[in-house]
Protein backbone atom coordinates (compact mmCIF):
# COMPACT_ATOMS: atom_id res chain seq x y z
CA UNK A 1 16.26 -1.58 2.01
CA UNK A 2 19.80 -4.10 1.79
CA UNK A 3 17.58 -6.98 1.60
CA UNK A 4 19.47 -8.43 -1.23
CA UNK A 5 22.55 -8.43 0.04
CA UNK A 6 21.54 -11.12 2.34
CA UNK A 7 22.37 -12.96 -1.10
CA UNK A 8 26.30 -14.27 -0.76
CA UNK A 9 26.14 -14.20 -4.43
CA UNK A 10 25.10 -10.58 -4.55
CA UNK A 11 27.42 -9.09 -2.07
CA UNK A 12 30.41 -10.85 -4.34
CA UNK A 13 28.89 -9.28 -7.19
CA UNK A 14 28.04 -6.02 -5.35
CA UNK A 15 31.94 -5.67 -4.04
CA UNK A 16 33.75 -6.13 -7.18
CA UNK A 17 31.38 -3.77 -9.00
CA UNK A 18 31.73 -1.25 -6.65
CA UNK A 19 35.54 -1.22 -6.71
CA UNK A 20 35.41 -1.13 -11.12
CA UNK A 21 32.47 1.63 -11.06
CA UNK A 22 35.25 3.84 -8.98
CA UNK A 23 37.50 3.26 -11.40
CA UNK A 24 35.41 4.18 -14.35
CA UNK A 25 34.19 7.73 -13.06
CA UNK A 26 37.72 8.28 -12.12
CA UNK A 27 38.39 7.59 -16.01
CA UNK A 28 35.51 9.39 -17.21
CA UNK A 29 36.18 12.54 -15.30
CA UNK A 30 40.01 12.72 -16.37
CA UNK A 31 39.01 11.72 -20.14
CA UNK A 32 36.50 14.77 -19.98
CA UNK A 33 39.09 16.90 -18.43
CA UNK A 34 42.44 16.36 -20.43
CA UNK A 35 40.07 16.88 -23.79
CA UNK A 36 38.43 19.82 -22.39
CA UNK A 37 42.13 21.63 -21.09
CA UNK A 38 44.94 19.59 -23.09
CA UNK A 39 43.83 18.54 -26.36
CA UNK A 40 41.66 21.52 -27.25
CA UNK A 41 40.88 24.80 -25.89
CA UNK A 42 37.44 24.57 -23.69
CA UNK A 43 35.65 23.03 -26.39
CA UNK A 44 32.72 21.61 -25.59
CA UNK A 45 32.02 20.23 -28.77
CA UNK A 46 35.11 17.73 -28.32
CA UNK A 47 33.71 16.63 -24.99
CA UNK A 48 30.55 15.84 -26.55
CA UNK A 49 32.20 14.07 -29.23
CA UNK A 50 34.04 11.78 -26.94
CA UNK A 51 30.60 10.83 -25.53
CA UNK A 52 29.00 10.36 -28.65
CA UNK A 53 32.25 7.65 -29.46
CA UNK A 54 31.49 6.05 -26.35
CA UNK A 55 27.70 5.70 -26.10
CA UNK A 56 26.88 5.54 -29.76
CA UNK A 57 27.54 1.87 -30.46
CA UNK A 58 24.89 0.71 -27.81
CA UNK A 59 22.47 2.03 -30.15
CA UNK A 60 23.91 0.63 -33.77
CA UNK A 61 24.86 -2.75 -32.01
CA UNK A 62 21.48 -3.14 -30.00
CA UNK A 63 19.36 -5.96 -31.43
CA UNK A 64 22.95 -8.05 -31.54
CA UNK A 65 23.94 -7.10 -27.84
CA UNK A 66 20.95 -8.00 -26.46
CA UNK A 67 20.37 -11.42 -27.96
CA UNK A 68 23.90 -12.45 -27.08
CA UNK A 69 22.97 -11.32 -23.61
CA UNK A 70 19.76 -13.66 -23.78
CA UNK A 71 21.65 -16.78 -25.23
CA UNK A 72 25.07 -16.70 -23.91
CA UNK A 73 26.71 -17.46 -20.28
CA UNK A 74 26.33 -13.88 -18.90
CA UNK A 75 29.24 -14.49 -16.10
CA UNK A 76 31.50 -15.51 -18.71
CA UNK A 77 30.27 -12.78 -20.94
CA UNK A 78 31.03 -10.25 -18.49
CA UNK A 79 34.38 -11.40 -17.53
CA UNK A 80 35.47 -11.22 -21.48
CA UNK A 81 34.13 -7.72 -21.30
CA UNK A 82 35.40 -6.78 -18.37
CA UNK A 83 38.95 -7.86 -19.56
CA UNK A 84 38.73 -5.93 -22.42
CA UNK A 85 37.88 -2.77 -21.07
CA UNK A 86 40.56 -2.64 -18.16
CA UNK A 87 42.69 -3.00 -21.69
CA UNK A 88 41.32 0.07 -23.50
CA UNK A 89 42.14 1.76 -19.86
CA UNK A 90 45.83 0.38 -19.86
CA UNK A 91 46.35 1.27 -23.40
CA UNK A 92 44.96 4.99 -23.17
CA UNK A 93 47.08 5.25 -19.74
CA UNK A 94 50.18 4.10 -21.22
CA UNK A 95 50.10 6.73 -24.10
CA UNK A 96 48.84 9.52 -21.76
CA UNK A 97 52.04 9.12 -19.56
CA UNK A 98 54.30 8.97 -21.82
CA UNK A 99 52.61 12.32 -23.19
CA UNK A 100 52.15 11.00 -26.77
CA UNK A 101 48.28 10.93 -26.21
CA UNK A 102 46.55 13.53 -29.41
CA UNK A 103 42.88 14.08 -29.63
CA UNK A 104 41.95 11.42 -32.34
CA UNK A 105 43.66 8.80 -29.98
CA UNK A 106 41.08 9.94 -27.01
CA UNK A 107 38.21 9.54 -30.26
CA UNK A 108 39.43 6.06 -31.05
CA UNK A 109 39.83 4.53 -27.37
CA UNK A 110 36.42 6.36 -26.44
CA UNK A 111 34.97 3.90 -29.47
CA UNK A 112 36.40 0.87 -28.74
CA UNK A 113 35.37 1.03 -25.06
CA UNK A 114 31.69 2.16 -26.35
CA UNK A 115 31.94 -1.47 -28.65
CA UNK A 116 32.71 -3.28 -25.71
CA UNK A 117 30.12 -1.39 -22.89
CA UNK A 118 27.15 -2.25 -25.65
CA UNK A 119 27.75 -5.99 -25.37
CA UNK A 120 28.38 -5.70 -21.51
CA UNK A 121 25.81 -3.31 -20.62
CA UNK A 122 22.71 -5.64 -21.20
CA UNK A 123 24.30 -9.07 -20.04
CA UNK A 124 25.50 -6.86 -16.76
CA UNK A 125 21.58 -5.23 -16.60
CA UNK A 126 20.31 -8.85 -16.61
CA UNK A 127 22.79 -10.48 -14.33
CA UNK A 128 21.27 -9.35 -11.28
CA UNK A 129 18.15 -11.34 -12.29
CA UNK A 130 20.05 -14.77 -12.13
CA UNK A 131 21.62 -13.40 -8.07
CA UNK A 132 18.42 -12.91 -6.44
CA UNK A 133 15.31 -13.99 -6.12
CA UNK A 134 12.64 -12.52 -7.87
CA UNK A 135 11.00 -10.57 -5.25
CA UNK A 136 14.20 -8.97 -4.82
CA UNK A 137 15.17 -7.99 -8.11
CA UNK A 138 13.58 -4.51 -7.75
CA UNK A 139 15.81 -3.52 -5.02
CA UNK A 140 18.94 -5.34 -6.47
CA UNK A 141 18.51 -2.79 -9.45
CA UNK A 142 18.12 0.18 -7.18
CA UNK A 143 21.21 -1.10 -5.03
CA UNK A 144 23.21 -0.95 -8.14
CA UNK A 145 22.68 2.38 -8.97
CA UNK A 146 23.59 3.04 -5.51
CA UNK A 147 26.78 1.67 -5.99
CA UNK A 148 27.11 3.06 -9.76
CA UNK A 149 26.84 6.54 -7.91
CA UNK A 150 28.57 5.73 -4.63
CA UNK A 151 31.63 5.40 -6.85
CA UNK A 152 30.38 8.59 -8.27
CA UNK A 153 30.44 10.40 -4.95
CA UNK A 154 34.20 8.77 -4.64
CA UNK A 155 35.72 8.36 -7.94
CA UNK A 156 35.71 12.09 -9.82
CA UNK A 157 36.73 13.78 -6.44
CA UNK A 158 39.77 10.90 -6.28
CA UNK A 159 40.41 12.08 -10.27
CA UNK A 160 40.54 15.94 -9.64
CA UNK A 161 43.23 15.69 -7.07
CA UNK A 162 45.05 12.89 -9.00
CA UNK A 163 45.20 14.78 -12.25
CA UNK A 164 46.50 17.53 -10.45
CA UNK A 165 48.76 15.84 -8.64
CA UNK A 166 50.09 13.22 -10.99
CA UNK A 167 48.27 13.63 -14.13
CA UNK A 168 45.43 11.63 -16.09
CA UNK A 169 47.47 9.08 -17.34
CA UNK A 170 47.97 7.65 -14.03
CA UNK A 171 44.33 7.91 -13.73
CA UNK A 172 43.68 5.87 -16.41
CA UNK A 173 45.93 3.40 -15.36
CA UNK A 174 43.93 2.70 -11.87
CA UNK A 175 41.28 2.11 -14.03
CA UNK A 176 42.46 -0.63 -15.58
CA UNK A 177 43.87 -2.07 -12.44
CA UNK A 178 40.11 -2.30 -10.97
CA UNK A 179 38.58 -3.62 -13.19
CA UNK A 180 40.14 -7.06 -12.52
CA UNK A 181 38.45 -6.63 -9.47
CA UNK A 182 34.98 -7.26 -11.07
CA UNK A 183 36.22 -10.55 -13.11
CA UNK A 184 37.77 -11.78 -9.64
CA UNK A 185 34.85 -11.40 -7.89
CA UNK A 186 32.96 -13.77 -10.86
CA UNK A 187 35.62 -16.10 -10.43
CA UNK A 188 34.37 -16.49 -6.68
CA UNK A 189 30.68 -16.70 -7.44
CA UNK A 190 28.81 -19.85 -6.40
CA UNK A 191 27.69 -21.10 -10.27
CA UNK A 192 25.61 -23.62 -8.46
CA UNK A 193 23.50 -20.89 -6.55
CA UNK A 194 23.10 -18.74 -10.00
CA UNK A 195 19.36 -18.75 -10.53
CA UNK A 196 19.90 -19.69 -14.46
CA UNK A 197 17.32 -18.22 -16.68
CA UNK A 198 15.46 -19.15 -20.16
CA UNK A 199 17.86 -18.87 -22.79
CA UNK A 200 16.59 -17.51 -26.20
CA UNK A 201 16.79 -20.21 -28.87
CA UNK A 202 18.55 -21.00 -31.50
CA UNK A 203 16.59 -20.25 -34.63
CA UNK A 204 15.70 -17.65 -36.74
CA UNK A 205 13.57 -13.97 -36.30
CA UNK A 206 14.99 -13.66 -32.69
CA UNK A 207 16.10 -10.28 -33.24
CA UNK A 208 13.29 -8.88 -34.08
CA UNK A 209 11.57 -10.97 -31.32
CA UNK A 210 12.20 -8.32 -29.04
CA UNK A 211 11.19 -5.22 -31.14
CA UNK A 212 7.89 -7.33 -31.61
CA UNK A 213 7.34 -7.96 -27.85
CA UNK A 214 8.05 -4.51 -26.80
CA UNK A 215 5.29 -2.99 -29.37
CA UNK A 216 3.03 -5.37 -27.38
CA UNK A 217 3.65 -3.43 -24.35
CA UNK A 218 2.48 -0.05 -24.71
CA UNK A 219 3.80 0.28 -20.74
CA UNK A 220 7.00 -0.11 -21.95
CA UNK A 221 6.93 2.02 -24.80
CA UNK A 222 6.12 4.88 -22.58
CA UNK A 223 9.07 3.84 -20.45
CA UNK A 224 11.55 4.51 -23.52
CA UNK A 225 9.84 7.53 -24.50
CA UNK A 226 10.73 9.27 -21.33
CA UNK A 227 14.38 7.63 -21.32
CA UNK A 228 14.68 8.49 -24.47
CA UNK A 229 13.68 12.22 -24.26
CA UNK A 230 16.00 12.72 -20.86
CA UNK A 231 18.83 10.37 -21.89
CA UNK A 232 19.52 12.04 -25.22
CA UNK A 233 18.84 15.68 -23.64
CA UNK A 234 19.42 15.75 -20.17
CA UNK A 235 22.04 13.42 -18.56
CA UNK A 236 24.51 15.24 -20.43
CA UNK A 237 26.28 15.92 -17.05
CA UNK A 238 30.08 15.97 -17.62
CA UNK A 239 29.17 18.77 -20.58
CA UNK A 240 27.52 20.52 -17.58
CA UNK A 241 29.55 20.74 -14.56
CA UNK A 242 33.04 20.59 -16.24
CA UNK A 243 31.73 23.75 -18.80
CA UNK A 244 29.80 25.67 -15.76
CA UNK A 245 32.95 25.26 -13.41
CA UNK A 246 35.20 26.27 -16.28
CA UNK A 247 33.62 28.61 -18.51
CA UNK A 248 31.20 30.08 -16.01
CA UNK A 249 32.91 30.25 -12.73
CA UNK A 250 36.88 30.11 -13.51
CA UNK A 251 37.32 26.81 -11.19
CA UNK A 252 39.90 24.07 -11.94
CA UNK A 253 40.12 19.96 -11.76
CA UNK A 254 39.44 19.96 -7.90
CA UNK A 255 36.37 21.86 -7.82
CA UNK A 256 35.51 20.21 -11.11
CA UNK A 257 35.51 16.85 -9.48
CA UNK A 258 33.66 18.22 -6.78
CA UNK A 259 30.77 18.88 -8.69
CA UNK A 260 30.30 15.48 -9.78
CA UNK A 261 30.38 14.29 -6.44
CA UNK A 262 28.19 16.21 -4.72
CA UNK A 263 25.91 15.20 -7.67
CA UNK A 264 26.22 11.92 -6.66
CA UNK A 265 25.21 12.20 -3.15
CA UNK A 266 21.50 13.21 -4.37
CA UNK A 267 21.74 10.48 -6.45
CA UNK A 268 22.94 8.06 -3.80
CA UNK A 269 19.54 8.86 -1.93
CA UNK A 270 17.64 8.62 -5.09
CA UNK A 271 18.53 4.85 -5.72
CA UNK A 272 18.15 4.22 -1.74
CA UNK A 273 14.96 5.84 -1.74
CA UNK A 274 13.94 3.68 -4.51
CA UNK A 275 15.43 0.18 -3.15
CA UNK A 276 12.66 1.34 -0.09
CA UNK A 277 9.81 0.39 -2.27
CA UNK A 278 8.30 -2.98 -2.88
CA UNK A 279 7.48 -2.55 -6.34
CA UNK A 280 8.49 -0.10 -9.40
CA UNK A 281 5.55 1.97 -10.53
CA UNK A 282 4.73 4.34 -13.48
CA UNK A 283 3.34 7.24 -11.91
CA UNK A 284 7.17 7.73 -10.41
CA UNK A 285 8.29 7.44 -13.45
CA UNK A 286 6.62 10.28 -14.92
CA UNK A 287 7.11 12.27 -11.72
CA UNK A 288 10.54 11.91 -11.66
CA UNK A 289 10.63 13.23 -15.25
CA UNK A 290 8.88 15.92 -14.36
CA UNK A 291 11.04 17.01 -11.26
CA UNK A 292 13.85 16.25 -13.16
CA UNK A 293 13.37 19.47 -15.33
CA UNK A 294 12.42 21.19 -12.76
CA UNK A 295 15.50 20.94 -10.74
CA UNK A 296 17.75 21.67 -14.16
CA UNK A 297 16.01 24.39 -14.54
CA UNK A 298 16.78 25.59 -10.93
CA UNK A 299 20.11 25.02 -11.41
CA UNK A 300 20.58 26.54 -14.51
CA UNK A 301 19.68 29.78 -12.56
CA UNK A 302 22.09 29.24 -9.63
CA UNK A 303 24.01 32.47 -9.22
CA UNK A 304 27.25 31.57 -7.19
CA UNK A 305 29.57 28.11 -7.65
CA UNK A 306 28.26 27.06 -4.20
CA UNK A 307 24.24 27.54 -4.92
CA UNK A 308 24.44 25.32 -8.13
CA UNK A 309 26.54 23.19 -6.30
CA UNK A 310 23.81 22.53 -4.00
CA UNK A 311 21.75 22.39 -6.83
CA UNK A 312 23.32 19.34 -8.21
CA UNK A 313 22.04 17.05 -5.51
CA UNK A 314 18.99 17.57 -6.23
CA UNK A 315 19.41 17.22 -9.86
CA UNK A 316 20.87 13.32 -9.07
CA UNK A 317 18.45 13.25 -6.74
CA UNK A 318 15.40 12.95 -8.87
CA UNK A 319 17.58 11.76 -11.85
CA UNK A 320 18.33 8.51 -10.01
CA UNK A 321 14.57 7.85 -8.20
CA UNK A 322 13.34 8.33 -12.76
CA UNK A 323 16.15 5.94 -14.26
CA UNK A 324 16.11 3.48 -11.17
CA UNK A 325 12.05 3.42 -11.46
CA UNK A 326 12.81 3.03 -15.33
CA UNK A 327 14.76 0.57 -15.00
CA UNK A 328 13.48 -1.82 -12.11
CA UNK A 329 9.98 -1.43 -13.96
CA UNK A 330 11.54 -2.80 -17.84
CA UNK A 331 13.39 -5.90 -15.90
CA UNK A 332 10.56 -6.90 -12.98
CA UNK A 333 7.75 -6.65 -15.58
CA UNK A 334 9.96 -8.55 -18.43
CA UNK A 335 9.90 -12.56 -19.45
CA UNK A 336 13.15 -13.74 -18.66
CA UNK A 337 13.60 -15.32 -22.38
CA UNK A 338 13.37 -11.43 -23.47
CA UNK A 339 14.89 -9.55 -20.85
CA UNK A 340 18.34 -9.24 -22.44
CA UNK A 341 17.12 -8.05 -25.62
CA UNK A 342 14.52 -5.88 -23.93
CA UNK A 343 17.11 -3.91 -21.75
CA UNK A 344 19.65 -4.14 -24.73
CA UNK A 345 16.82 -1.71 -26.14
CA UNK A 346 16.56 -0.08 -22.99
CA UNK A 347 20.14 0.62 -23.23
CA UNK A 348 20.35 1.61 -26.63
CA UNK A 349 17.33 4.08 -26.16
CA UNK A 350 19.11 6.03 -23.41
CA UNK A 351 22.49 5.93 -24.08
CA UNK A 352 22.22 5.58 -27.67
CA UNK A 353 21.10 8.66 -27.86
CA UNK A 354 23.93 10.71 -26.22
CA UNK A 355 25.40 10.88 -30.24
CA UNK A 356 22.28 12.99 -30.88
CA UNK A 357 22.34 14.84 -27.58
CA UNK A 358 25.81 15.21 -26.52
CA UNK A 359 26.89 17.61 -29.51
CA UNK A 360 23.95 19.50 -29.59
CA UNK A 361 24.54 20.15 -25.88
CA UNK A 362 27.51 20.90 -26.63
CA UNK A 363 26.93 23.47 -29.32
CA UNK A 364 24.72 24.72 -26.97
CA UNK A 365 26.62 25.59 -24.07
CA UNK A 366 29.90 27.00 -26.47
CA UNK A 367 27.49 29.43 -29.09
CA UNK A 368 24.93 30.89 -25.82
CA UNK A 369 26.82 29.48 -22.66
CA UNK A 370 26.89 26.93 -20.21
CA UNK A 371 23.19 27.95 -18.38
CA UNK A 372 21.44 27.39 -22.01
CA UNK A 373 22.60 23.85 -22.20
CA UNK A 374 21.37 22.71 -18.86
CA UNK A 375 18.05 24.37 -20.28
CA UNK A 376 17.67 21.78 -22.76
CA UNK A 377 17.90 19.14 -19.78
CA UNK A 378 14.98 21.29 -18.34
CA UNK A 379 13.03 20.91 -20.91
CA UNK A 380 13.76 17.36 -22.01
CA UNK A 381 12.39 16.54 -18.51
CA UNK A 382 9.32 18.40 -18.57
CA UNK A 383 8.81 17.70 -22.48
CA UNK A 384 8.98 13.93 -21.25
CA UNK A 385 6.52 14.27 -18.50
CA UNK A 386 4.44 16.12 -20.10
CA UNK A 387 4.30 14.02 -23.06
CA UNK A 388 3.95 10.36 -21.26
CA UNK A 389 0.99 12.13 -19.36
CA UNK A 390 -1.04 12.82 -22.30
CA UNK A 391 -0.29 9.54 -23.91
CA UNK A 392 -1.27 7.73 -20.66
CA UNK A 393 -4.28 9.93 -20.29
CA UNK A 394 -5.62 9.46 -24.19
CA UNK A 395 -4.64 6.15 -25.04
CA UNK A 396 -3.69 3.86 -21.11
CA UNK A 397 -7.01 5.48 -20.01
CA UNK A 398 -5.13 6.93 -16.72
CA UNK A 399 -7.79 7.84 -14.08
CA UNK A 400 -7.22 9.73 -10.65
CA UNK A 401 -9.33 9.38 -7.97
CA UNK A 402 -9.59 11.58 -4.93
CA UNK A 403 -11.94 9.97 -1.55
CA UNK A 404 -14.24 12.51 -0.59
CA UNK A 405 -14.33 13.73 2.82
CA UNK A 406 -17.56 11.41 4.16
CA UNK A 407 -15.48 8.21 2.95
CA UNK A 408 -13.56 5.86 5.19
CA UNK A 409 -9.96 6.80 6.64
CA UNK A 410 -9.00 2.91 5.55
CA UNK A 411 -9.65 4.04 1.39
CA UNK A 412 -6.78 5.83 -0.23
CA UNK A 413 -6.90 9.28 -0.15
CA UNK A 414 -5.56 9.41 -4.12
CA UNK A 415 -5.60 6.35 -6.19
CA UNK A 416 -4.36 6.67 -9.64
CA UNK A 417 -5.21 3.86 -11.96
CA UNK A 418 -3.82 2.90 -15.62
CA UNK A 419 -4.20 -0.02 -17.95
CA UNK A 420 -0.44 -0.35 -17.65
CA UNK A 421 0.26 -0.05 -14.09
CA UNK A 422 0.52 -3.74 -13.05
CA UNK A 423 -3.38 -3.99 -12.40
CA UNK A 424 -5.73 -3.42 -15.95
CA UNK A 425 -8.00 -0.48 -15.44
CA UNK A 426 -11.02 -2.60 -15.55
CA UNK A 427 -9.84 -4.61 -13.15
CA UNK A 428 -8.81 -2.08 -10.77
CA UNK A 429 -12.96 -0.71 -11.28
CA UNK A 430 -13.89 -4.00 -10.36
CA UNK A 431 -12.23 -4.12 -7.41
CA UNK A 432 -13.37 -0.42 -6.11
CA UNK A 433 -17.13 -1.71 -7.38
CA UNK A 434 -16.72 -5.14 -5.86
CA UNK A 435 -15.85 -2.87 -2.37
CA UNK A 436 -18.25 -0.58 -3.23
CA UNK A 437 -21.07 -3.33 -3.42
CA UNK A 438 -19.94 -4.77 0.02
CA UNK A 439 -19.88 -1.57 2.11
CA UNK A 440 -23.78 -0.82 0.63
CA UNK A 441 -24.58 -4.69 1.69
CA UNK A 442 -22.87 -3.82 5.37
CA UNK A 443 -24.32 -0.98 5.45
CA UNK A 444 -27.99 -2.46 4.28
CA UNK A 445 -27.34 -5.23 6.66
CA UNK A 446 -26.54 -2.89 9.63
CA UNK A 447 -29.69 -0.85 8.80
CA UNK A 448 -31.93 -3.63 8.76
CA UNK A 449 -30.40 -4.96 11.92
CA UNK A 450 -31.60 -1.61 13.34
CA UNK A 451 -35.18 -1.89 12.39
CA UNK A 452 -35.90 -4.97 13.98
CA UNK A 453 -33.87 -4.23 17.15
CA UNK A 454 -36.70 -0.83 16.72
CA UNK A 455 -39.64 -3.42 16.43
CA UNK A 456 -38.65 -5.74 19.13
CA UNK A 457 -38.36 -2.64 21.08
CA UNK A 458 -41.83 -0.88 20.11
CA UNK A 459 -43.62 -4.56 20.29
CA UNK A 460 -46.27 -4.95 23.10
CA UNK A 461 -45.31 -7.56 25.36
């Protein structure tokens, strides 16, 4: 499960992200919480606003991010971004204490930290690719969102009591503080033990190299249909908990940051669960879509603060073991010349499309009420699942197999089979015929090797 942290590289890496991704849910659950009871009056909208600001540029600055990612020195890269977003979190700090912060100043910082996160996010995606080996790069990705949501267990329930205690300008100004952390832990890396990777040339049409490549991979393109369908709709979870502990069950900061972390512990075991497995496949993927929705939907009919509570680690649960799957599967299955402009579509496709989803959420929960908006997470799950499945089914030729009764206890009891599923369909028949030809020739040869044993035995002597 930790195998990657056998890495020295890695566990530098792993240790100075950890500290910066506590940082940045302590910031993200104070920014949601002084614009939801400061700057405006429980309105949802704003919240979803400040995510739109923040997400929005991954998607308009996508084909750009991802080929800098693919052609620059992604350690240096990420220590540039890095700087510059522990300065967006001193600047917003500094004019939150002083109490001079307004809402259009939350608007602006939220922007120019979503212009920095779209060039960092795909150089920090990749990354991991040039710390391990590649055997280990599935569970590398799952051991990062371990750590993304470890901090999230930590960080928000660290936020509540510090905004109530000190305020969310202090906040803020933690932030900043860790995330030199991260850029002096890539000051300590060992460049010589960085497993360097193909770097995208220098000449023209590489932008739409990657758009090109992807449409070549109809595996893929199923991928960012279901990210798509669940990132814009459904991991709209700060407009959930902070509007269903507010609006719907009168709580305050504490129990606000609560929520979020007892999110994260389902999501904690999601990613673990996921680092257990040797390879990612697409069958979880669509699974985890599925019970995805299932478990908003749950929640969304959780009577009592402590049942939807509850609730919410299953929700990160399955959330995590469907974007961990997502993810692993984009990278492992990637060239290395296209990976950064691959996941910097990746990227834009799921968080991208928060500006769609995060209002419309939003409206949502303020015209019908909070349970209505974690609806349309419900249903972007099962819309997803749904949706992949018959795509899969009409066009990847999926095929399910069940072994009857009489067969061997060795053969799968349920093997499902796609053209994009790491083994061709055809191939995958020609293995169960190729089987299938050898148990009828053991089973010819054992029944001929009766008859004569009959015939010697029958034969007068």
């Amino acid at each position: 499960m930790f195998r990657s942290l056998s890495v020295l590289n890695y566990r530098i890496w792993f240790a100075g992200a950890m500290v910066s991704n506590v940082g940045t849910w302590m910031q993200r659950t104070a920014q949601d919480w002084i614009v939801l009871t400061q700057l405006t009056d429980y309105n949802a909208t704003a919240v979803g606003i400040v995510m739109a600001l923040q997400f929005g540029p991954q998607l308009v600055l996508m084909p750009w991010s991802g080929l800098i990612a693919d052609r620059f020195d992604r350690r240096k890269l990420l220590m540039l971004t890095q700087t510059l977003m522990g300065a967006l979190a001193l600047g917003l700090g500094l004019i939150t204490v002083t109490g001079v912060v307004e809402l259009w100043h939350v608007y602006l910082f939220a922007l120019g930290l979503g212009i920095v996160a779209a060039i960092d996010a795909p150089a920090r995606q990749t990354f991991v690719s040039e710390l391990v080996p590649d055997d280990s790069l599935s569970n590398a990705v799952a051991l990062n969102s371990a750590s993304f949501n470890g901090a999230r267990l930590i960080g928000p329930a660290v936020a509540g009591v510090l905004t109530v205690a000190v305020g969310a300008g202090w906040v803020f100004l933690i932030n900043a503080v860790t995330f030199a952390f991260t850029v002096f832990a890539m000051t300590l890396l060992r460049t010589r033990q960085l497993r360097k990777q193909p770097r995208a040339p220098r000449e023209r049409g590489q932008l739409m190299a990657g758009f090109r490549y992807v449409w070549k991979r109809p595996d893929i393109v199923a991928v960012l249909i279901t990210v798509f369908l669940v990132g814009t709709f459904g991991f709209n979870f700060a407009i959930f908990t902070s509007t269903m502990a507010t609006v719907e069950f009168g709580m305050g900061a504490s129990e606000f940051g609560l929520l979020s972390s007892i999110m994260a512990v389902g999501s904690v075991a999601g990613a673990l669960l996921s680092a257990r497995r040797s390879r990612p496949r697409m069958r979880l993927v669509v699974g985890g879509a599925f019970f995805f929705g299932l478990t908003c939907l749950i929640a969304a009919l959780m009577p009592t603060y402590i049942t939807f509570a509850i609730s919410l680690a299953f929700v990160g649960l399955t959330s995590l073991t469907l974007m961990t799957t997502a993810n692993a599967y984009v990278q492992t299955t990637t060239e290395p010349a296209m990976r950064g402009r691959v996941m910097a579509l990746y990227m834009a496709i799921f968080a991208g499309g928060t500006p769609l989803g995060a209002p419309l959420v939003g409206w949502v929960a303020d015209q019908y009420g909070p349970r209505w908006s974690i609806g349309v997470a419900a249903a972007s799950g099962l819309i997803a699942a749904a949706a992949v499945m018959f795509w899969m089914i009409k066009y990847q030729r999926l095929r399910v197999r069940i072994r009857p009764r009489t067969a061997p206890r060795t053969t799968p009891r349920l093997r499902v089979r796609h053209s994009g599923d790491g083994q061709p369909l055809t191939t995958a028949i020609r293995t169960v015929t190729a089987r299938a030809d050898t148990a009828r020739q053991d089973r010819d040869r054992e029944t001929a090797t009766r008859e004569i044993a009959v015939v010697e035995a029958t034969a007068p002597r």
